[in-house]
Protein backbone atom coordinates (compact mmCIF):
# COMPACT_ATOMS: atom_id res chain seq x y z
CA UNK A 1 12.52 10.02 -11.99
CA UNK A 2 9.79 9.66 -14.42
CA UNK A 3 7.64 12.72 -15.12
CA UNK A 4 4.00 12.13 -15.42
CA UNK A 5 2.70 13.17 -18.59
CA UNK A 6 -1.40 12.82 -17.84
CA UNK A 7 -2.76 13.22 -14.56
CA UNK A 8 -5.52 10.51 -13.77
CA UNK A 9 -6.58 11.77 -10.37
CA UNK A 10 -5.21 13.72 -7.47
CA UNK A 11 -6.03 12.93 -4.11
CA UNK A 12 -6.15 15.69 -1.63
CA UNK A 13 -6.44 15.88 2.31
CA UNK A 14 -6.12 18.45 5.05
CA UNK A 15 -4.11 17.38 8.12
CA UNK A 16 -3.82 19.01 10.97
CA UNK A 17 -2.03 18.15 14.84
CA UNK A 18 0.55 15.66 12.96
CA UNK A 19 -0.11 12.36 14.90
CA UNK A 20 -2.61 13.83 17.65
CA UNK A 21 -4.59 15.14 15.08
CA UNK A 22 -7.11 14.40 12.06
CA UNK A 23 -7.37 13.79 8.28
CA UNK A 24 -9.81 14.72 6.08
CA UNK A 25 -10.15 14.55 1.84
CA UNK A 26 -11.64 17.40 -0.01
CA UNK A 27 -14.28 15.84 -0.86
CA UNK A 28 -15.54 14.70 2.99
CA UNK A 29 -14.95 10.41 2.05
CA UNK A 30 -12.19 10.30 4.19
CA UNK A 31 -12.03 11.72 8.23
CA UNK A 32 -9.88 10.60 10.54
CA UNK A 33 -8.63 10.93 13.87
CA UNK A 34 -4.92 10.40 14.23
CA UNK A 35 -2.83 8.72 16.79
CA UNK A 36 0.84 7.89 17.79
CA UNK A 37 1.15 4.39 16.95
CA UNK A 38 0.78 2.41 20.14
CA UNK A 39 -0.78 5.39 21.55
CA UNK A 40 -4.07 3.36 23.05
CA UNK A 41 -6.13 6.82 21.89
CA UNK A 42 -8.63 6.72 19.06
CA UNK A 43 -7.83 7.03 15.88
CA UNK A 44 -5.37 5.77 13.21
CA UNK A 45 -2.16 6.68 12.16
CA UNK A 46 -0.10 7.45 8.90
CA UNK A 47 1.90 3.97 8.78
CA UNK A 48 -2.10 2.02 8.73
CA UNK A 49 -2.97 4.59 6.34
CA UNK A 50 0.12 4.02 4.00
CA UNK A 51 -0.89 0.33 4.06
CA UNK A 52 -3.95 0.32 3.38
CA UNK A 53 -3.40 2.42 0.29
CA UNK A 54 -0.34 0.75 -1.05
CA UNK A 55 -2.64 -2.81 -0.40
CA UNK A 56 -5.69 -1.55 -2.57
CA UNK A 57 -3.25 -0.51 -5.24
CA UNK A 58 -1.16 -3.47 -5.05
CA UNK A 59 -4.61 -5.82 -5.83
CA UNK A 60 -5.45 -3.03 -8.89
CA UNK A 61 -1.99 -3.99 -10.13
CA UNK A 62 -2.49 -7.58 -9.81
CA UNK A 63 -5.71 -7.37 -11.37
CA UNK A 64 -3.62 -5.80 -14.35
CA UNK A 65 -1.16 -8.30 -14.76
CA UNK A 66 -4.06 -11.04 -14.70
CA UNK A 67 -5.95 -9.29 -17.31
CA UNK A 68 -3.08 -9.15 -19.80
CA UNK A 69 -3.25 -12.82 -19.60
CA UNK A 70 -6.86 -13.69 -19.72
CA UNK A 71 -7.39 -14.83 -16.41
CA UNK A 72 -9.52 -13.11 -13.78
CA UNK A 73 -8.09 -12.46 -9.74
CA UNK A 74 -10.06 -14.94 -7.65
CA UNK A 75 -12.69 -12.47 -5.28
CA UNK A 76 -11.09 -13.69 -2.63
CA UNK A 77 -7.84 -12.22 -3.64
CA UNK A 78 -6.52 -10.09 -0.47
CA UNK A 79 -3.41 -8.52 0.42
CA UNK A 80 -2.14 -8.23 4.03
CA UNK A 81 0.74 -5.13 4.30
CA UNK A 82 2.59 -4.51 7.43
CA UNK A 83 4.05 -0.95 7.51
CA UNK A 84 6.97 -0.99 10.29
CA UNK A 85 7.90 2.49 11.66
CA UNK A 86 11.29 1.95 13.36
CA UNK A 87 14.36 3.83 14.24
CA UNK A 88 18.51 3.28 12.76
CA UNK A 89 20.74 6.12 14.03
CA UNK A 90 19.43 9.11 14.59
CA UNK A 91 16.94 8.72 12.03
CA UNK A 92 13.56 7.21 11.49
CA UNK A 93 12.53 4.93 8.79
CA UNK A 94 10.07 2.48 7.29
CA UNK A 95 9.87 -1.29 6.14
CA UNK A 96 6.95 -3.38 4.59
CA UNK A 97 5.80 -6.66 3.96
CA UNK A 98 3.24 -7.78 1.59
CA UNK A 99 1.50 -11.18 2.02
CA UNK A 100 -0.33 -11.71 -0.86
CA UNK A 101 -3.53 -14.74 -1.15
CA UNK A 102 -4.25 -15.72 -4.21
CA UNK A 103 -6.48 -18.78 -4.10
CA UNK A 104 -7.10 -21.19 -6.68
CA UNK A 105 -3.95 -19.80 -8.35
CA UNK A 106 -1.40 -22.02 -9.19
CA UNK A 107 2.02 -21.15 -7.15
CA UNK A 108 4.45 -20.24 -10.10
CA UNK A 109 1.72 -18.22 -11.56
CA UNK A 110 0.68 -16.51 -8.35
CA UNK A 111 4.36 -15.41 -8.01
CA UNK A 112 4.44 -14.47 -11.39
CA UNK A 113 1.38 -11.93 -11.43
CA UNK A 114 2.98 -10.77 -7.96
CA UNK A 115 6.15 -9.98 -9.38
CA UNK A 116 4.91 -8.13 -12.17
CA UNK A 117 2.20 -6.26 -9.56
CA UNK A 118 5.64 -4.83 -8.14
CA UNK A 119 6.80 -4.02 -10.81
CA UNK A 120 3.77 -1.48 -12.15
CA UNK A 121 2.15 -0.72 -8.63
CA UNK A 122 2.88 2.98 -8.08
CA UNK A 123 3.28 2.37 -4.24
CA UNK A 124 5.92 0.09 -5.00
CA UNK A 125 7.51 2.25 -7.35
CA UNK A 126 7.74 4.89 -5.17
CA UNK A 127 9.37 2.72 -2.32
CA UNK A 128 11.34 1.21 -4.62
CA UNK A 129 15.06 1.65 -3.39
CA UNK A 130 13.93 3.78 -0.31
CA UNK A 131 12.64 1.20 2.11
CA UNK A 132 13.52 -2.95 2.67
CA UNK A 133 9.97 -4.80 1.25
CA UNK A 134 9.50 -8.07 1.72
CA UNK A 135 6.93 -10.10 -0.93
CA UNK A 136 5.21 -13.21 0.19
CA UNK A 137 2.54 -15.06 -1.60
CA UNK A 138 0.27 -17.34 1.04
């Protein structure tokens, strides 16, 4: 595990009710309402929230990667995450897939920048090893 040596920014929320309840950051940008997946009642729920997130990030990696080699990520650049929640055993657990769009980008080189997006995106760092993700480029 690596230890982090300078903190750039810490995100904080106050939850309460679990998944019948709400979300909201300390600094009032973020309030939700929270729902069981599949629920039908208002609100989101922590699997939408993790991809979002771990989306965002994975285009702020991407954007990395290109700028290291002179080339700028297409505005149209978008990443589609799917956040399962499922069940094995007696246990729950998650799985992801990223579908990545790079237009304009030529094939070996959009695989290339999404490889090394993995590799430094601190969402996929922390899944690394813990969850099956699946990487597509569309």
């Amino acid at each position: 595990m690596t230890k982090i040596e300078r903190v750039l920014y810490t995100g904080r929320t106050h939850t309460t009710g679990g998944r019948d309840g709400a979300a909201r950051s300390e600094d009032g940008a973020l309030d939700v309402k929270l729902s069981p997946p599949g629920s039908g009642k208002g609100g989101t729920n922590p699997e939408e929230l993790f991809a979002a997130g771990w989306s965002a990030c994975f285009i702020g990696a991407l954007g990395h990667a290109a700028s290291k080699r002179k080339i700028r990520l297409p505005a149209e650049t978008a990443v589609d995450a799917e956040v399962d929640l499922g069940t094995a055993g007696e246990g729950y657990f998650l799985q992801a897939r990223l579908s990545i769009s790079l237009p304009g980008i030529p094939a070996d080189l959009a695989y290339e920048l999404v490889g090394e997006a993995h590799q430094t995106c601190p969402y996929s760092k922390a899944t690394r090893g813990n969850i099956d993700v699946v990487l597509k480029v569309v």
